[in-house]
C-alpha atoms as a PDB file:
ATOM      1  CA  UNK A   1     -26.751  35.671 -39.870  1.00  0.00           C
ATOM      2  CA  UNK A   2     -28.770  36.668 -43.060  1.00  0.00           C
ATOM      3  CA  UNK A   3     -32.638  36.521 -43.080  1.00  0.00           C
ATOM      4  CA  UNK A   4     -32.817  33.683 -44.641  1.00  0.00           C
ATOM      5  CA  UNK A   5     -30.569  31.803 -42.090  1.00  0.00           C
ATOM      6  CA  UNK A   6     -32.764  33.235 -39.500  1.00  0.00           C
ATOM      7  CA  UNK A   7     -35.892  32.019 -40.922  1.00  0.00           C
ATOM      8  CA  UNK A   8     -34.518  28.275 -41.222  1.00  0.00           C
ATOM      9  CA  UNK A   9     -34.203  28.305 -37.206  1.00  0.00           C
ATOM     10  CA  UNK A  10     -36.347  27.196 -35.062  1.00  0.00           C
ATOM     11  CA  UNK A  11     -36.816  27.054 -31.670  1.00  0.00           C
ATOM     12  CA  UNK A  12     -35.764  23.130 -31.511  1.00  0.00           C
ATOM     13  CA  UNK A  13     -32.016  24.917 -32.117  1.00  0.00           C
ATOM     14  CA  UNK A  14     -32.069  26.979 -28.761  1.00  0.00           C
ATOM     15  CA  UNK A  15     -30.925  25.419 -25.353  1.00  0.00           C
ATOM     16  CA  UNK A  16     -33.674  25.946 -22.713  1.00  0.00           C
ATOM     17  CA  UNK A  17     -30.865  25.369 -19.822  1.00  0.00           C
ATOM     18  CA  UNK A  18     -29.767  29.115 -20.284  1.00  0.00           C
ATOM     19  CA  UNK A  19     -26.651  30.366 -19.142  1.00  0.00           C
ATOM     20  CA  UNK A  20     -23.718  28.304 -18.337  1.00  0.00           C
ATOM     21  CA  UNK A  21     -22.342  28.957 -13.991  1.00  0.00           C
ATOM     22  CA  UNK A  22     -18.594  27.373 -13.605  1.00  0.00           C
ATOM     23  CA  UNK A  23     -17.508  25.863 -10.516  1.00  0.00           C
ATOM     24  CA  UNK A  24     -14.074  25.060 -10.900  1.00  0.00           C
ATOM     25  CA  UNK A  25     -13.523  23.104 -13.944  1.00  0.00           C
ATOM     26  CA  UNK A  26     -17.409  21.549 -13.672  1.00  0.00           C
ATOM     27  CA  UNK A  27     -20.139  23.592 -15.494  1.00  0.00           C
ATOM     28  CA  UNK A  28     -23.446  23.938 -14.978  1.00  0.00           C
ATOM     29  CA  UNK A  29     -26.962  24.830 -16.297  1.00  0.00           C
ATOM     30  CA  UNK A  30     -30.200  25.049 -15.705  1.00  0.00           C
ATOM     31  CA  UNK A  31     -31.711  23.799 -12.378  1.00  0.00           C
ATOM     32  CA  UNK A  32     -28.187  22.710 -11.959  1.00  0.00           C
ATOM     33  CA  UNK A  33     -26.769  26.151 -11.201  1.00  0.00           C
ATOM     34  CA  UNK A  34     -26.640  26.608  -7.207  1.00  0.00           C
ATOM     35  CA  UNK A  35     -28.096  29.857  -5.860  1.00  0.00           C
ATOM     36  CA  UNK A  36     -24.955  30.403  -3.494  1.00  0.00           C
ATOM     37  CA  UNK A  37     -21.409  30.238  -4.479  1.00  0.00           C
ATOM     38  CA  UNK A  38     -17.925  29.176  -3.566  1.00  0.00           C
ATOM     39  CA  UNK A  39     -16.600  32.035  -1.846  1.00  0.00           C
ATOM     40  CA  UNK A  40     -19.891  32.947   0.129  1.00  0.00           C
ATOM     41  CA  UNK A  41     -19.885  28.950   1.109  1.00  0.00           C
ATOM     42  CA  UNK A  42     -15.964  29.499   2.076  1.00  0.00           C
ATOM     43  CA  UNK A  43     -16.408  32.391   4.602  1.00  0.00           C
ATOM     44  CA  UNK A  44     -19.992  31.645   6.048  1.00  0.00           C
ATOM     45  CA  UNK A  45     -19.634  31.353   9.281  1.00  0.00           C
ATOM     46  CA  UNK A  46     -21.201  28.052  11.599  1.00  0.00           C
ATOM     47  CA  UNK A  47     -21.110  25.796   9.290  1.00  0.00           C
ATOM     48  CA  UNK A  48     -21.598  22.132   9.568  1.00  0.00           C
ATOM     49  CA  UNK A  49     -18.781  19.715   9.871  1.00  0.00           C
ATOM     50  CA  UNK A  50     -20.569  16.982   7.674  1.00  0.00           C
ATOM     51  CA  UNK A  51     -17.973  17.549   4.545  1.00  0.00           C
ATOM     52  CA  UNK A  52     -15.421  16.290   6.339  1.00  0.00           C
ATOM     53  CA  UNK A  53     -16.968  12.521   6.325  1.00  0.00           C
ATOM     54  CA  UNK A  54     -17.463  13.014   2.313  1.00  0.00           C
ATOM     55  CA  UNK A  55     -15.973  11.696  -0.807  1.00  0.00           C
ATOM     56  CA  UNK A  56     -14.057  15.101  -1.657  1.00  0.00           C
ATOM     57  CA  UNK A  57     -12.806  15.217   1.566  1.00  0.00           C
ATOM     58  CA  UNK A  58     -11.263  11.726   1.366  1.00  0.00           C
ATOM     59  CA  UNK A  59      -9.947  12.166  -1.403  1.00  0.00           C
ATOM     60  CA  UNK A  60      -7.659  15.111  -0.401  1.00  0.00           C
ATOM     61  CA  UNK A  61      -6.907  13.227   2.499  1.00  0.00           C
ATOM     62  CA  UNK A  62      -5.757  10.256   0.706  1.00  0.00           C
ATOM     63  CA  UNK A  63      -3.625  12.261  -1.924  1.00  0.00           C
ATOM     64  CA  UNK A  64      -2.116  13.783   1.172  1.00  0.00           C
ATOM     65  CA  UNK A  65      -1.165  10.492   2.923  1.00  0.00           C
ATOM     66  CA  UNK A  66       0.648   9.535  -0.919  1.00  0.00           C
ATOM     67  CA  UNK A  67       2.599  13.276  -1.147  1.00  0.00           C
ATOM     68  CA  UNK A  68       3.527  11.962   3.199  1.00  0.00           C
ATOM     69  CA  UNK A  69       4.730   8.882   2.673  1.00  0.00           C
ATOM     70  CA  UNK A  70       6.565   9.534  -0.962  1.00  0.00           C
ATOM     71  CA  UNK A  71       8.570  12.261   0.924  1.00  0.00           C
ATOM     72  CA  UNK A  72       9.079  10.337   3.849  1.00  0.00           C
ATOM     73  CA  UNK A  73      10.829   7.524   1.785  1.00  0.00           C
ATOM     74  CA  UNK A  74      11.750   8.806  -1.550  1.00  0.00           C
ATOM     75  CA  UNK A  75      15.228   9.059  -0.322  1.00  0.00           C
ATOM     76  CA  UNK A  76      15.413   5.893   1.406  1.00  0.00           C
ATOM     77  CA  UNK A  77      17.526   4.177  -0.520  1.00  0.00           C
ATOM     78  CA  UNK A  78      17.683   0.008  -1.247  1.00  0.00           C
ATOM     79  CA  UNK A  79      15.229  -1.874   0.876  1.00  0.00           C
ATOM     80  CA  UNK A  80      13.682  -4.878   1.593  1.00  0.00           C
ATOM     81  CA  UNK A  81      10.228  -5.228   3.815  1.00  0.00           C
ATOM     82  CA  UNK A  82       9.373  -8.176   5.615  1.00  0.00           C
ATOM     83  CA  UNK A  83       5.994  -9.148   6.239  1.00  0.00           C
ATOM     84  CA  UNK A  84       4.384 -11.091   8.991  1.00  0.00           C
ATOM     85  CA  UNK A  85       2.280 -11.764  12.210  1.00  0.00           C
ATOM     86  CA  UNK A  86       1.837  -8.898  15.230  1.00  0.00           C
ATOM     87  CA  UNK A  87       0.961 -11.776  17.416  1.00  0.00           C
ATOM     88  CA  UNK A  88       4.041 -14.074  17.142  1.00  0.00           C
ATOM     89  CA  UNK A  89       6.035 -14.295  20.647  1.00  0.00           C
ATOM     90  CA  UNK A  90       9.423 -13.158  21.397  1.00  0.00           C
ATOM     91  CA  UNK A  91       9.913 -16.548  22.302  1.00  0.00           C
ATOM     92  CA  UNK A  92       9.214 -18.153  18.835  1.00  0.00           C
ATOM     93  CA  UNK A  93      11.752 -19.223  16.706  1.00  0.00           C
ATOM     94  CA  UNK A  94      10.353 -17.166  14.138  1.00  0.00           C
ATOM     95  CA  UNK A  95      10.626 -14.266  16.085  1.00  0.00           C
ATOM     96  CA  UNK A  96      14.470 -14.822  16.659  1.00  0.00           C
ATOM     97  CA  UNK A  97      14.337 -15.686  12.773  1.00  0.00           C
ATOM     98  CA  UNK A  98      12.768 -12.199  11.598  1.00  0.00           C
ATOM     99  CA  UNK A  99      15.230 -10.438  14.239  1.00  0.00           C
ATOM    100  CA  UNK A 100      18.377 -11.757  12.394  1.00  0.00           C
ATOM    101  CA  UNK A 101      16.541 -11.382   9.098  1.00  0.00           C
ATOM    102  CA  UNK A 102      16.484  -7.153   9.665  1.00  0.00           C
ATOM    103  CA  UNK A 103      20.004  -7.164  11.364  1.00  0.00           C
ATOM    104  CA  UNK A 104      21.517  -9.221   8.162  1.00  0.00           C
ATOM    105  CA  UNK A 105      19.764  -7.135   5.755  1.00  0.00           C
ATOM    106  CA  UNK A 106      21.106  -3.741   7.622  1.00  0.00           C
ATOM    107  CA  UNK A 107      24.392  -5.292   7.224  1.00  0.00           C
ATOM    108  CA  UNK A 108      24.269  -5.110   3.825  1.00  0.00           C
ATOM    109  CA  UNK A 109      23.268  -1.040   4.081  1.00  0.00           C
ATOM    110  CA  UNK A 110      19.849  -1.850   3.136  1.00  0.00           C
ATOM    111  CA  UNK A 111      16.861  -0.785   4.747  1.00  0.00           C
ATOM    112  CA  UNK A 112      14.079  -3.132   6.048  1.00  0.00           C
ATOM    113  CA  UNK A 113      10.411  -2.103   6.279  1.00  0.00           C
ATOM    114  CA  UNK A 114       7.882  -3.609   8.424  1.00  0.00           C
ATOM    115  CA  UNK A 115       4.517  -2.766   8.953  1.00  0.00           C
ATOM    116  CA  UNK A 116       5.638  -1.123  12.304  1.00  0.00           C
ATOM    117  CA  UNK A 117       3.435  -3.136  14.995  1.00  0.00           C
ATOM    118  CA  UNK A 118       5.054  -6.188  17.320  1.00  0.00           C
ATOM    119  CA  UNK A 119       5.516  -9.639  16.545  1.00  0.00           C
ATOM    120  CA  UNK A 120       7.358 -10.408  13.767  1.00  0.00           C
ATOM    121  CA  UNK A 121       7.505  -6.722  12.167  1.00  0.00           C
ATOM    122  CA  UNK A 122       9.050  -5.949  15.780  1.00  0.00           C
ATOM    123  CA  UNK A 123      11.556  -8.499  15.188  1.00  0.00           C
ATOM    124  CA  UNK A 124      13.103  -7.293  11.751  1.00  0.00           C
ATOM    125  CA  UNK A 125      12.674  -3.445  13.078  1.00  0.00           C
ATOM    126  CA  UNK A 126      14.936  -4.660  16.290  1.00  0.00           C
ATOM    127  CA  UNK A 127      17.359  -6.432  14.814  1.00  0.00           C
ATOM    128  CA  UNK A 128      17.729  -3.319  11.620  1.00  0.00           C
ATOM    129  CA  UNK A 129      17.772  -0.847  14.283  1.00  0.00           C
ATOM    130  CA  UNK A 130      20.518  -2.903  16.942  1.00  0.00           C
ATOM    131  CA  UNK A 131      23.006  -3.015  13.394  1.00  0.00           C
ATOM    132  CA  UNK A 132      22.584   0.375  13.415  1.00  0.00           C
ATOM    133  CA  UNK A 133      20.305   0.206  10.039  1.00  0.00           C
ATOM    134  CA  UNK A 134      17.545   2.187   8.708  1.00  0.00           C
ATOM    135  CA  UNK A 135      14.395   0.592  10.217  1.00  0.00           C
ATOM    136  CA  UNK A 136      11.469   1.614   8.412  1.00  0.00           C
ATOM    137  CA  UNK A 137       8.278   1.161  10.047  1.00  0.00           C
ATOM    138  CA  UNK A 138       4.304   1.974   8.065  1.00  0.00           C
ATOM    139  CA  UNK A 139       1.947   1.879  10.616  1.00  0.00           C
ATOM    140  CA  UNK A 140      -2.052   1.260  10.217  1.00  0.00           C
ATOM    141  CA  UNK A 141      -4.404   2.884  12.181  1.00  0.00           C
ATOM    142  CA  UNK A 142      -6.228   0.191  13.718  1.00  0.00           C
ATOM    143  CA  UNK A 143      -8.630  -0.316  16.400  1.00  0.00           C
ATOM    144  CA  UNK A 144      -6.420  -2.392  18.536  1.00  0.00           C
ATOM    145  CA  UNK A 145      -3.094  -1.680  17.498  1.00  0.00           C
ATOM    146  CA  UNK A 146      -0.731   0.316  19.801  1.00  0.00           C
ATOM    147  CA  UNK A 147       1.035   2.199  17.556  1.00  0.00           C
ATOM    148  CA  UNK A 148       4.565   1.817  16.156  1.00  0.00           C
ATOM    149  CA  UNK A 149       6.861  -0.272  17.639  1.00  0.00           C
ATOM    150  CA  UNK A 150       9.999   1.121  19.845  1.00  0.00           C
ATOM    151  CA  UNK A 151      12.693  -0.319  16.926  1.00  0.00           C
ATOM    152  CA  UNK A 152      11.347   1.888  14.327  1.00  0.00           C
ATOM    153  CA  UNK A 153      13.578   4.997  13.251  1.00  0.00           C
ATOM    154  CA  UNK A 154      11.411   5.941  10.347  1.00  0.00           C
ATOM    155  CA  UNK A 155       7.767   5.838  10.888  1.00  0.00           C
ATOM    156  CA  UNK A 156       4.423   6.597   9.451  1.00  0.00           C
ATOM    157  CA  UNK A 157       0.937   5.664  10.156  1.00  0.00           C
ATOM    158  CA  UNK A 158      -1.467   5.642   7.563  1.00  0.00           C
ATOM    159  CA  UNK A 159      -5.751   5.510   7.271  1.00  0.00           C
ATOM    160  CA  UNK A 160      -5.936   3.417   4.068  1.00  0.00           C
ATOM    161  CA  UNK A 161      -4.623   0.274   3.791  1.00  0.00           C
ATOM    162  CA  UNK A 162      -3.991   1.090   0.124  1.00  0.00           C
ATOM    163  CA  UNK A 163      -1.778   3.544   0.658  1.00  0.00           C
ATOM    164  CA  UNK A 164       0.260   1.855   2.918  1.00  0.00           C
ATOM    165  CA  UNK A 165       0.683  -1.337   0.776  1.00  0.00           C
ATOM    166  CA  UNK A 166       1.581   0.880  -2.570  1.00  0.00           C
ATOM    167  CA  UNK A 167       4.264   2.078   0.294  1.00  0.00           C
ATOM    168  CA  UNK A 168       5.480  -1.236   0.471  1.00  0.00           C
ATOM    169  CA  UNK A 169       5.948  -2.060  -3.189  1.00  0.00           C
ATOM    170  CA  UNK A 170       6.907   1.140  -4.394  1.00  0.00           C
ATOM    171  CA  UNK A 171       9.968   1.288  -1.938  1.00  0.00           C
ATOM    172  CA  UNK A 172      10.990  -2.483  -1.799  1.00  0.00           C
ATOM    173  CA  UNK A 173      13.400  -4.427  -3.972  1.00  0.00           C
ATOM    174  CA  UNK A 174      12.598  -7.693  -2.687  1.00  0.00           C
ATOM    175  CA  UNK A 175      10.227  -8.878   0.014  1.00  0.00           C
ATOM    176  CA  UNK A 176      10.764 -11.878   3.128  1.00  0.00           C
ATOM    177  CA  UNK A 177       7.262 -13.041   3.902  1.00  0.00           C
ATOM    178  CA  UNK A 178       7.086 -14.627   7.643  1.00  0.00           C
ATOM    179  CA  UNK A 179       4.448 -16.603   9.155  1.00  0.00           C
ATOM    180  CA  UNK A 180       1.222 -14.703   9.599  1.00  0.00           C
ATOM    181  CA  UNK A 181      -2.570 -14.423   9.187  1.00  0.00           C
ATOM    182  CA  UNK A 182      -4.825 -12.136   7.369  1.00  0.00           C
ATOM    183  CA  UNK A 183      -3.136  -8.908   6.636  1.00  0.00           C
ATOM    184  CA  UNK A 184       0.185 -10.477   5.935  1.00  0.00           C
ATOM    185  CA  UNK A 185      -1.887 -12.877   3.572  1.00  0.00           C
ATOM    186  CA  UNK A 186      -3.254  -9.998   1.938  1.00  0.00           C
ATOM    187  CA  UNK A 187      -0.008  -8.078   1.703  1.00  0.00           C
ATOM    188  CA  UNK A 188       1.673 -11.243   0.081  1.00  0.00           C
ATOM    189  CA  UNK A 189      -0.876 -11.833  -2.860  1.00  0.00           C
ATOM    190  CA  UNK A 190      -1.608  -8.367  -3.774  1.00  0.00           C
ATOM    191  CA  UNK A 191       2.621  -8.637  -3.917  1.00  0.00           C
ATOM    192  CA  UNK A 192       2.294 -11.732  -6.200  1.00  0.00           C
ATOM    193  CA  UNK A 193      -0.391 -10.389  -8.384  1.00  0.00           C
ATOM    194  CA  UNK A 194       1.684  -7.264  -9.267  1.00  0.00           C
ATOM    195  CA  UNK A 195       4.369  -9.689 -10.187  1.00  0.00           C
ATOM    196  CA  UNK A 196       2.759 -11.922 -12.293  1.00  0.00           C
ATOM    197  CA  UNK A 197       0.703  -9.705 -13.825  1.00  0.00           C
ATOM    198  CA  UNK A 198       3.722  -7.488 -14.860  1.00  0.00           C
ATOM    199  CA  UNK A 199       2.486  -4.556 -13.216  1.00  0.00           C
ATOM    200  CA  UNK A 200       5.376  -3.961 -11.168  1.00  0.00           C
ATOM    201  CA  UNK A 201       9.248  -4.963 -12.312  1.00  0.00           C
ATOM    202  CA  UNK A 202      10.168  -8.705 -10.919  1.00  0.00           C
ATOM    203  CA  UNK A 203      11.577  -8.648  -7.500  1.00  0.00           C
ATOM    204  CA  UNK A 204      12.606 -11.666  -5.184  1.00  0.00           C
ATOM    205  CA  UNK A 205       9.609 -13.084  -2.759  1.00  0.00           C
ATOM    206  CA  UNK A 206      10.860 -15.029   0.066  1.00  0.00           C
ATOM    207  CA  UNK A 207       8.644 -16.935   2.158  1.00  0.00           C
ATOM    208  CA  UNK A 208      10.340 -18.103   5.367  1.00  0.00           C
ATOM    209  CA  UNK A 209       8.903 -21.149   7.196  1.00  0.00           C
ATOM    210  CA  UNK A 210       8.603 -24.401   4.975  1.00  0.00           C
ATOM    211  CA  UNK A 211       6.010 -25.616   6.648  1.00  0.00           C
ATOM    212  CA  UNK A 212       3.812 -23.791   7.606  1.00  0.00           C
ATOM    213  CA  UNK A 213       3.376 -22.772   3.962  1.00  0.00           C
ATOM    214  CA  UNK A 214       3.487 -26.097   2.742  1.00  0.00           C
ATOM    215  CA  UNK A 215      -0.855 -26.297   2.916  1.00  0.00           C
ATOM    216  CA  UNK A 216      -1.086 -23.037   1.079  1.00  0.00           C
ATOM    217  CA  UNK A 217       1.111 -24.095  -1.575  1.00  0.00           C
ATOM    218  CA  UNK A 218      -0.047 -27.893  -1.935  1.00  0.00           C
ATOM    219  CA  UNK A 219      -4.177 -26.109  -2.087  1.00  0.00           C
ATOM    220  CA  UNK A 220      -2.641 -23.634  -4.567  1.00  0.00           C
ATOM    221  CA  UNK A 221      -1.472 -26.334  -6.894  1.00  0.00           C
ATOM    222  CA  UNK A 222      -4.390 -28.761  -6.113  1.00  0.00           C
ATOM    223  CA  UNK A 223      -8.094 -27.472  -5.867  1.00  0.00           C
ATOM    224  CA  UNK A 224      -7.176 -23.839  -7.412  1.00  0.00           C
ATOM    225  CA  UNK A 225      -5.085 -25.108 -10.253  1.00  0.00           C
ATOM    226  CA  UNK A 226      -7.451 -28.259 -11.019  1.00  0.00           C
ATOM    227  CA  UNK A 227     -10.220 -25.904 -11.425  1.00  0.00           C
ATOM    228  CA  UNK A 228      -8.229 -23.926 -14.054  1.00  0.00           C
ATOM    229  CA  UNK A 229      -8.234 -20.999 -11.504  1.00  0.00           C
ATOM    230  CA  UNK A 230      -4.744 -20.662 -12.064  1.00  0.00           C
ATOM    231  CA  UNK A 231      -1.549 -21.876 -14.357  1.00  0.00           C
ATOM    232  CA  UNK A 232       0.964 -23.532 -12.664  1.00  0.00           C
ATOM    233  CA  UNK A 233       2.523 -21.403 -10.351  1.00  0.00           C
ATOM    234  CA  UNK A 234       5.938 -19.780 -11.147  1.00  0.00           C
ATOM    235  CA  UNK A 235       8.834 -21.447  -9.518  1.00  0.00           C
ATOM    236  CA  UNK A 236      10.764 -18.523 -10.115  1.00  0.00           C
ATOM    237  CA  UNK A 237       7.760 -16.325  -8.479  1.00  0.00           C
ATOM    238  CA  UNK A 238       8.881 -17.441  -5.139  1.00  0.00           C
ATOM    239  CA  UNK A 239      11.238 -19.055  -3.304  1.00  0.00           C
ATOM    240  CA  UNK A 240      10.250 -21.290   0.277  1.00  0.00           C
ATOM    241  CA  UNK A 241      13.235 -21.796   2.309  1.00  0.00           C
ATOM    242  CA  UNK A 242      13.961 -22.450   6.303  1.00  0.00           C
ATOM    243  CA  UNK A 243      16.950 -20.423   6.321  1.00  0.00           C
ATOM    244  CA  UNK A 244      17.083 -17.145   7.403  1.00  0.00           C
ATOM    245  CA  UNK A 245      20.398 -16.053   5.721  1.00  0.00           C
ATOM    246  CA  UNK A 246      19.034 -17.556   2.394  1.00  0.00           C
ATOM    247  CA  UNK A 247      16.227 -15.803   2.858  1.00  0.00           C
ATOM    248  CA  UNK A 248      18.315 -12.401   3.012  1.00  0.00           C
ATOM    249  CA  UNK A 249      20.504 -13.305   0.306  1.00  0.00           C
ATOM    250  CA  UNK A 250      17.139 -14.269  -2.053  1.00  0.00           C
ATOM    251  CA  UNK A 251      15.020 -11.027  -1.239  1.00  0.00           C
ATOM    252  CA  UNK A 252      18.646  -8.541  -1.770  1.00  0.00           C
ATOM    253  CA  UNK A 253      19.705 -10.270  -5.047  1.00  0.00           C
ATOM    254  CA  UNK A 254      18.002  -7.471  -6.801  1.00  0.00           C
ATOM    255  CA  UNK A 255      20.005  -4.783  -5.422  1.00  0.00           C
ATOM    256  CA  UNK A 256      23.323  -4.245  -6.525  1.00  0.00           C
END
């Protein structure tokens, strides 16, 4: 710099943060730099367990439950999941339904995931698993579940329901939706949203039980569409059918 260059600065062109501390690939300055560092924080001894309830913590947890359950199924193969209540009966006739759904679909070589508790998801595990199919269960950890179900030869449980549903999609080539309440609810619109929206390639959506998704349907393409919530819905989004063997057929037309 040449004294005339050094003249023309002033003080205005100096930082007053000082030097710059990295952490990692973060940087900071000023009142920002810590008066401890990694490695002394790393070995001290007695420290408290808080971190483990925080964001970075999560995090790590959740990227580990994605790295689990990609290597758990990446080599699955075709599959279909079937979705639908914990609490139905064996008795029902949509139990029986769901049970020849899984044992049809095994038939064709192609797995069936559930979400691994009873009801229905026990149904299409039980009859996979009794054709001597892959029967995929992804657990939640719930309150008031009891774990996975005895029919499941592939299992996982997962903390976040996000991670378990990307599960779903990810490793499905078409999807049987049974009767159920919230989470299977859930499960099939965040299905149908990915479809319409394009953010996942079109696959086959079954829903099995005429009527009782005849109410859902008929509010769908009253109130929802007369508000201009939605367009008409897609007849080739979904198909409603009675039969379990259609149902099958429908939900493995993708896979050849």
């Amino acid at each position: 710099m040449t004294q005339d260059q050094q003249n023309t600065v002033s003080d205005d062109d100096f930082s007053p943060l000082g030097d710059t501390y990295h952490r990692g690939p973060v940087i900071l300055r000023g009142q920002m730099i810590p008066t401890d560092n990694t490695t002394a924080n790393l070995l001290k001894p007695d420290q408290a367990t808080d971190w483990l309830h925080m964001d970075p913590w999560r995090v790590l947890r959740i990227q580990s439950e994605f790295v689990d359950g990609f290597g758990a199924l990446a080599e699955l193969g075709p599959a279909v999941s079937i979705f639908g209540s914990a609490r139905t009966p064996r008795t029902e006739p949509a139990y029986k339904a769901a049970r020849r759904m899984g044992s049809l679909i095994a038939k064709k070589n192609i797995a069936v995931i559930t979400g691994g508790g009873p009801g229905i998801m026990e149904a299409a595990n039980r009859g996979a698993a009794l054709a001597g199919g892959k029967s995929v269960g992804l657990g939640i950890e719930l309150p008031h579940e009891q774990g996975l179900n005895q029919w499941v030869n592939l299992g996982m449980s997962f903390r976040y329901f996000f991670v378990r549903k990307t599960m779903f999609v990810k490793y499905s080539s078409g999807v049987i939706v049974c009767p159920g309440g919230f989470g299977t609810l859930d499960e099939m619109f965040e299905l149908l949203t990915l479809v319409q929206t394009h953010k996942v390639a079109d696959m086959p959506v079954v829903l099995y039980d005429k009527a009782y998704w005849q109410g859902l349907f008929d509010w769908l393409d009253g109130p929802v569409k007369d508000h201009g919530m939605i367009s008409s819905i897609d007849p080739h989004l979904v198909t409603v059918t009675d039969d379990p063997d259609e149902a099958v057929d429908i939900a493995t037309s993708a896979i050849r």
